[in-house]
N, C-alpha and C. Protein backbone atom coordinates (compact mmCIF):
# COMPACT_ATOMS: atom_id res chain seq x y z
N UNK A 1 -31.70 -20.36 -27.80
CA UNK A 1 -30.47 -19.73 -28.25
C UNK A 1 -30.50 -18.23 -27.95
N UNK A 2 -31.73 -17.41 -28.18
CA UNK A 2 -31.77 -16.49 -27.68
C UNK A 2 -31.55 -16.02 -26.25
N UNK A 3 -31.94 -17.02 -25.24
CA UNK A 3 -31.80 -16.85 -24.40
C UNK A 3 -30.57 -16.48 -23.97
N UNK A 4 -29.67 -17.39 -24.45
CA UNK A 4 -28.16 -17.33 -24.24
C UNK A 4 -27.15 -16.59 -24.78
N UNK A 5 -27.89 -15.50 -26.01
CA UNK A 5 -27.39 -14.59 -26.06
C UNK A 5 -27.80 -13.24 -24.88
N UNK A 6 -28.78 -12.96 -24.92
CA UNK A 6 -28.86 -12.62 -23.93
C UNK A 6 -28.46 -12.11 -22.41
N UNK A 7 -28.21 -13.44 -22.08
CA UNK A 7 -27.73 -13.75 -20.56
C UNK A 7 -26.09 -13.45 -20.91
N UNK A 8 -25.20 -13.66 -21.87
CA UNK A 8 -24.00 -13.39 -22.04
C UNK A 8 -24.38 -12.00 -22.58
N UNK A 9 -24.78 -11.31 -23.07
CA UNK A 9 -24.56 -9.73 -23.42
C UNK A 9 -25.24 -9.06 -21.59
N UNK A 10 -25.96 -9.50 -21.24
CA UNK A 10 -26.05 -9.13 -19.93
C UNK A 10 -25.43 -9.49 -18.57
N UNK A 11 -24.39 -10.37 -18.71
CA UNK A 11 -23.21 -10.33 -17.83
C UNK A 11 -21.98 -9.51 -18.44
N UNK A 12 -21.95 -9.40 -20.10
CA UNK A 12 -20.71 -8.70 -20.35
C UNK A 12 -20.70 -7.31 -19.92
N UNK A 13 -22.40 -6.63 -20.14
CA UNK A 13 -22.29 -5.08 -19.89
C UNK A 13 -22.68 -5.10 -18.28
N UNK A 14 -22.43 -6.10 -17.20
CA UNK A 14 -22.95 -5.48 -15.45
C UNK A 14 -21.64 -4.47 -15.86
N UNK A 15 -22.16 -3.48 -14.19
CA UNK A 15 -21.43 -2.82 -13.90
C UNK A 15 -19.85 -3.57 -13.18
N UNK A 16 -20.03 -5.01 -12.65
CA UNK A 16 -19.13 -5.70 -11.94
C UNK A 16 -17.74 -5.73 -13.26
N UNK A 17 -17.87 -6.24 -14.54
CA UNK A 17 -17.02 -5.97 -15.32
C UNK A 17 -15.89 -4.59 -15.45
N UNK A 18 -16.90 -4.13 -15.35
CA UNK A 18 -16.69 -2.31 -15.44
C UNK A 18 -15.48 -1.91 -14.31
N UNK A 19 -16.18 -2.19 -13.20
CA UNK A 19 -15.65 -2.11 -12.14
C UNK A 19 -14.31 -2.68 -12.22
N UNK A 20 -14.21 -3.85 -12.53
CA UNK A 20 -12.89 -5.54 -11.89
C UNK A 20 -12.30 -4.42 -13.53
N UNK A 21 -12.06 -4.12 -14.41
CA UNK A 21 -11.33 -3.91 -15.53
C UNK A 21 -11.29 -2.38 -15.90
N UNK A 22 -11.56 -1.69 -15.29
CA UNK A 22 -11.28 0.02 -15.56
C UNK A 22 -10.82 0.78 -14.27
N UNK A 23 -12.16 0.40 -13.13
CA UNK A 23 -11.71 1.30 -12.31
C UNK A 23 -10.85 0.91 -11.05
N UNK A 24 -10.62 -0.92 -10.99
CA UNK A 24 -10.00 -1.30 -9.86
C UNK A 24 -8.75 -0.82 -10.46
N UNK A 25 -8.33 -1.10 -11.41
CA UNK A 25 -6.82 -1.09 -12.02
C UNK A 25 -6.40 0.24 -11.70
N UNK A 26 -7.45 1.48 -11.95
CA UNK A 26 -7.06 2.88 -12.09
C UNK A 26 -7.10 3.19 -10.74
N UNK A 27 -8.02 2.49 -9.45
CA UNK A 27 -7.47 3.30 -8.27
C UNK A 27 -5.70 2.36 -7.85
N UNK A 28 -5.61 1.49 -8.28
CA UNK A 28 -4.17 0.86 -8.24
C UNK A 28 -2.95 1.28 -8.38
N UNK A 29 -3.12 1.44 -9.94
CA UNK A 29 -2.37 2.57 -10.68
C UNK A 29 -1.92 3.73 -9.97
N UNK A 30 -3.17 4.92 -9.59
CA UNK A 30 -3.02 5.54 -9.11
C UNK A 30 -2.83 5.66 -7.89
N UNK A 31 -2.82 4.98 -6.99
CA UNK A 31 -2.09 4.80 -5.58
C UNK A 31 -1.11 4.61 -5.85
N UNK A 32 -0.39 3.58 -6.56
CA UNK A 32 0.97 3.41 -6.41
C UNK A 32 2.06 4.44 -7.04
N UNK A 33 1.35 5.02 -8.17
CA UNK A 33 2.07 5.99 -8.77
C UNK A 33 2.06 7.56 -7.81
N UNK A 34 0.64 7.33 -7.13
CA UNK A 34 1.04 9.01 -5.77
C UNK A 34 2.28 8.51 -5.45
N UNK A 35 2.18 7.81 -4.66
CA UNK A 35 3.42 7.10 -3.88
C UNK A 35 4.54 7.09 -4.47
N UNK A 36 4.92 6.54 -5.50
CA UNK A 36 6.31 6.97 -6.00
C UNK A 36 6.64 8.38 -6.28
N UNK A 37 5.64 8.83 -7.09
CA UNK A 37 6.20 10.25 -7.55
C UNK A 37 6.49 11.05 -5.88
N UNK A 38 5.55 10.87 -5.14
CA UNK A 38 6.10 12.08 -3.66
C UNK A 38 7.38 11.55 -3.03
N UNK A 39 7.42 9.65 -3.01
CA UNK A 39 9.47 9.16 -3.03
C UNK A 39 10.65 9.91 -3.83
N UNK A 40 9.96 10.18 -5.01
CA UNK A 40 10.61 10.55 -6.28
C UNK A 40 10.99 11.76 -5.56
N UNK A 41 9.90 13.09 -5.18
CA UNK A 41 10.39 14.35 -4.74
C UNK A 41 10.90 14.17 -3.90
N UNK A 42 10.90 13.68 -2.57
CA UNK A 42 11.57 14.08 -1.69
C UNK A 42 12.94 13.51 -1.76
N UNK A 43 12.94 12.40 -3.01
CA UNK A 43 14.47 12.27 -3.09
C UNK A 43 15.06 13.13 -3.75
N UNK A 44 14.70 13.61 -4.73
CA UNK A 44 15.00 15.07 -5.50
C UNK A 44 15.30 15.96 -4.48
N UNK A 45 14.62 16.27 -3.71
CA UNK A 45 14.69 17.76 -2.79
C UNK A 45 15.95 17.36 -2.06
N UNK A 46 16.31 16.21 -1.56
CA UNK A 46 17.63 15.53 -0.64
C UNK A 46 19.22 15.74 -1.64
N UNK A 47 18.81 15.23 -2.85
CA UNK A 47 19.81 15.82 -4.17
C UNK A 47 20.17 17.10 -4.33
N UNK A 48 19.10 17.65 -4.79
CA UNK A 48 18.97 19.00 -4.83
C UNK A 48 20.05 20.25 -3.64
N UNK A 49 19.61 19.45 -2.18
CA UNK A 49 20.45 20.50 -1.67
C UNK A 49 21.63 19.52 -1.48
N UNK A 50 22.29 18.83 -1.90
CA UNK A 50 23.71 17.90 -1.36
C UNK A 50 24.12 18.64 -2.71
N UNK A 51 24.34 18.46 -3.70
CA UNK A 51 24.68 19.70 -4.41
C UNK A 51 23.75 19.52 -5.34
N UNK A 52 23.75 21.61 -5.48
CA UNK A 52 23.10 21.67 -6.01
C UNK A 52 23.77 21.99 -7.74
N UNK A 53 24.68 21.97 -7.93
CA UNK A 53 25.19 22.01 -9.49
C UNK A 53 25.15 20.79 -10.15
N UNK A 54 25.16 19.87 -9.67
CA UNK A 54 25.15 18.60 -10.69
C UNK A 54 23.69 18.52 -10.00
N UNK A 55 22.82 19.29 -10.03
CA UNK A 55 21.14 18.65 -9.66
C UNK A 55 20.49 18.08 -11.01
N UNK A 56 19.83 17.07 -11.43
CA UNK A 56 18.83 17.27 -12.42
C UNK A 56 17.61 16.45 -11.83
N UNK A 57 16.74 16.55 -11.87
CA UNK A 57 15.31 16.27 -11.42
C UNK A 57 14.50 15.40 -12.46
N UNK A 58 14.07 14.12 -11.33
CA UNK A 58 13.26 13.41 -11.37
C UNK A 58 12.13 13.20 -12.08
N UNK A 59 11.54 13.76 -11.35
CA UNK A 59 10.23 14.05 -11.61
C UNK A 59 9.85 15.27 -12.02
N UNK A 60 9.30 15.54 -13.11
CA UNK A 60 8.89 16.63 -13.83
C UNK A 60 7.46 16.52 -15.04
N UNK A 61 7.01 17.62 -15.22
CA UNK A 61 5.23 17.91 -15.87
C UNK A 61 5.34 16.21 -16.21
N UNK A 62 6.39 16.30 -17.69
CA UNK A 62 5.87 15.21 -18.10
C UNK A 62 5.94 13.83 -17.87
N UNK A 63 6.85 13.29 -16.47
CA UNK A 63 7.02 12.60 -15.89
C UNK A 63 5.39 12.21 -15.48
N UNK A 64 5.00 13.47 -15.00
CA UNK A 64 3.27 13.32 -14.06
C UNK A 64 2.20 12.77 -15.12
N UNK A 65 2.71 14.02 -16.12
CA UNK A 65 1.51 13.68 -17.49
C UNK A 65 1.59 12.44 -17.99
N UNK A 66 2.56 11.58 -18.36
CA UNK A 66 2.96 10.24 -18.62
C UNK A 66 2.25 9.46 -17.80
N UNK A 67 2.38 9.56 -16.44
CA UNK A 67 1.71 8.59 -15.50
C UNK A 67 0.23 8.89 -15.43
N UNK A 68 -0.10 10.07 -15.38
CA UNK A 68 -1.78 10.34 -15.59
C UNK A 68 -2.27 9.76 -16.72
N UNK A 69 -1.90 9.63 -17.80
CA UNK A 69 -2.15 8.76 -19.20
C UNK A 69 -2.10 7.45 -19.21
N UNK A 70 -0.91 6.67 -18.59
CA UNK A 70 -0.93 5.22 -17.85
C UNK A 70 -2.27 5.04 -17.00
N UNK A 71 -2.35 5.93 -15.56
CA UNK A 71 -3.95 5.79 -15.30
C UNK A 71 -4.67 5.53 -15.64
N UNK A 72 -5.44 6.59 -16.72
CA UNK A 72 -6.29 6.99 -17.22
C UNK A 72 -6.81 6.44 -17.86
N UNK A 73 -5.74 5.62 -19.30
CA UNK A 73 -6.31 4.69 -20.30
C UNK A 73 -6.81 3.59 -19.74
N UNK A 74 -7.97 3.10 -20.55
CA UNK A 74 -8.33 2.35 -20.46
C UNK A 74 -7.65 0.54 -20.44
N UNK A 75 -6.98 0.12 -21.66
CA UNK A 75 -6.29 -1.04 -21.21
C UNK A 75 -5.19 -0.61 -20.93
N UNK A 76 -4.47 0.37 -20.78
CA UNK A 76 -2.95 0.44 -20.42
C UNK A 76 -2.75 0.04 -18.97
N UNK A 77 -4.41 0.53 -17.91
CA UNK A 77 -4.10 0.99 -16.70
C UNK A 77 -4.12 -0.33 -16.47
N UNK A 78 -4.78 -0.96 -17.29
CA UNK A 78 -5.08 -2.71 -16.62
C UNK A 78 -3.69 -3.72 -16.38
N UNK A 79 -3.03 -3.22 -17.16
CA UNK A 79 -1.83 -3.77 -17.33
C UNK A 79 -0.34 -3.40 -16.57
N UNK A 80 -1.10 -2.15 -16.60
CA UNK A 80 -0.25 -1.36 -15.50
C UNK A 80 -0.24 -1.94 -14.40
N UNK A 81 -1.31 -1.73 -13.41
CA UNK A 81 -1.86 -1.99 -12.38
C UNK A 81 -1.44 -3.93 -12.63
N UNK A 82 -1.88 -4.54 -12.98
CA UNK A 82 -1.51 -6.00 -13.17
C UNK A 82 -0.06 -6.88 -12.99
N UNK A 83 1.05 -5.99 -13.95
CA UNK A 83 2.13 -6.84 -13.98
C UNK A 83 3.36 -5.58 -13.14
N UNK A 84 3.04 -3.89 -12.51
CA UNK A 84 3.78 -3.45 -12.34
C UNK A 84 3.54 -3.04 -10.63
N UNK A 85 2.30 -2.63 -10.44
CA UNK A 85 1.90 -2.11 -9.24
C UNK A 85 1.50 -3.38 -7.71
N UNK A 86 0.99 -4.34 -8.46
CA UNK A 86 0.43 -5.96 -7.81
C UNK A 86 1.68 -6.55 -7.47
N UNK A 87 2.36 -6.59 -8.02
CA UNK A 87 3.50 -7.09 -7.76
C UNK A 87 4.36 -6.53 -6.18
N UNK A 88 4.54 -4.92 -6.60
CA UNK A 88 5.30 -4.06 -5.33
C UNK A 88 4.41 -4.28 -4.44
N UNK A 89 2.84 -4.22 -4.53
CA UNK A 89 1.95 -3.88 -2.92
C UNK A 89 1.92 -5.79 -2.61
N UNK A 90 2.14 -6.61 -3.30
CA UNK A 90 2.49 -8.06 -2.77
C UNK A 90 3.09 -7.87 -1.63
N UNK A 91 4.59 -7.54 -2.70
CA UNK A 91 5.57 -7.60 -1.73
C UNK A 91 5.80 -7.06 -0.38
N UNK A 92 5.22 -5.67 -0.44
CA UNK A 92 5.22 -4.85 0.83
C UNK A 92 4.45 -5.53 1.25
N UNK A 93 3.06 -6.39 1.42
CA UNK A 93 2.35 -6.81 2.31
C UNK A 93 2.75 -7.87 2.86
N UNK A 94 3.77 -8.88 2.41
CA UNK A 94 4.43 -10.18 2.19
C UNK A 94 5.43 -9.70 3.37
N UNK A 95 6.16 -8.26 3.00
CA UNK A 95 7.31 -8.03 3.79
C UNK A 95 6.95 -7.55 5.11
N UNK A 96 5.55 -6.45 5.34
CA UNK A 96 4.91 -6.26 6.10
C UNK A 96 4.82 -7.46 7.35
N UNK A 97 3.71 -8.42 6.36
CA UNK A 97 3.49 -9.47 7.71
C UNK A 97 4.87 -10.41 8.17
N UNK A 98 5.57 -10.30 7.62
CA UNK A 98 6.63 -10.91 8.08
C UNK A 98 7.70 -10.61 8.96
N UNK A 99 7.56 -9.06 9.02
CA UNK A 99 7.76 -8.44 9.88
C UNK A 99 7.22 -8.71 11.65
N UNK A 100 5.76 -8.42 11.35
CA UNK A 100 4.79 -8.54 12.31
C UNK A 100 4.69 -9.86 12.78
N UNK A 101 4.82 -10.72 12.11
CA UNK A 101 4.68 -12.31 12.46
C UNK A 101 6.12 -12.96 12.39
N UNK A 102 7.36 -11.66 12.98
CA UNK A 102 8.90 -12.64 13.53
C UNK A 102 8.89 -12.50 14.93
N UNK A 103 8.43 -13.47 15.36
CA UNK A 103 8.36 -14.03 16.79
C UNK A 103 8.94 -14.87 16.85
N UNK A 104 9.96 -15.01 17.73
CA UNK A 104 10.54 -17.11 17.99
C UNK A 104 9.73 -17.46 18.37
N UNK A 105 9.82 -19.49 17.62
CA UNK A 105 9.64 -20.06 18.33
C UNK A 105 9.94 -20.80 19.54
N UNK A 106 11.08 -20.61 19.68
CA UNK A 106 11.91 -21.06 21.56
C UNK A 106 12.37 -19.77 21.51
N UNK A 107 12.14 -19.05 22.99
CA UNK A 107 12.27 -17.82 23.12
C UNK A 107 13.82 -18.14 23.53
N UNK A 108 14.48 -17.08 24.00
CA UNK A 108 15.78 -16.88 24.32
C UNK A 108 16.08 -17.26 25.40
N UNK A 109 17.10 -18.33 25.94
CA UNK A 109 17.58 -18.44 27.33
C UNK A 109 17.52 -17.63 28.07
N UNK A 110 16.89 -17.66 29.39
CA UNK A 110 17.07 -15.87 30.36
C UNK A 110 18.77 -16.82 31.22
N UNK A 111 19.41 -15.55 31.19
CA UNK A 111 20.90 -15.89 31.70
C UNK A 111 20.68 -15.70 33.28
């Protein structure tokens, strides 16, 4: 019985846990969130000069600070990264190869 405590407290603390539940999620997270927020500005900056009196902006401190905290935490990022970020880089990769792999299959009559 000892044994088997053991062997389960020494698969719960590998570093592989650690890894698959803190830091995959947080480089996830944080890729996908660079990526929006610099979409975010440069759509701002496109607003911004089409006019600029009705401007109000996007992205701001606490827009960033919000998402650095999503990162950062510990189960938030997991969840983050899980049901919000996995989803979009699916799709782009889904939409990606489908792109790359529209070839006919009966090519086009040559006239």
């Amino acid at each position: 019985m000892e044994w088997l405590i053991t062997t389960i407290n020494a698969v719960l603390m590998s570093p592989t846990w650690l890894f698959c539940l803190y830091w995959l999620p947080l480089m996830i997270s944080g890729v996908g969130y660079t990526i929006k927020t610099i979409k975010q500005t440069k759509k701002d900056a496109a607003n911004r000069d089409k006019d600029p009196e009705h401007y109000y902006p996007t992205v701001t401190l606490g827009t960033i600070l919000g998402r650095l905290f999503l990162v950062t935490c510990p189960v938030v990022n997991f969840f983050n990264a899980l049901f919000f970020h996995v989803f979009q880089i699916a799709s782009q990769v889904v939409d990606f190869l489908a792109e790359v792999f529209n070839q006919p299959l009966v090519p086009k009559h040559k006239k």
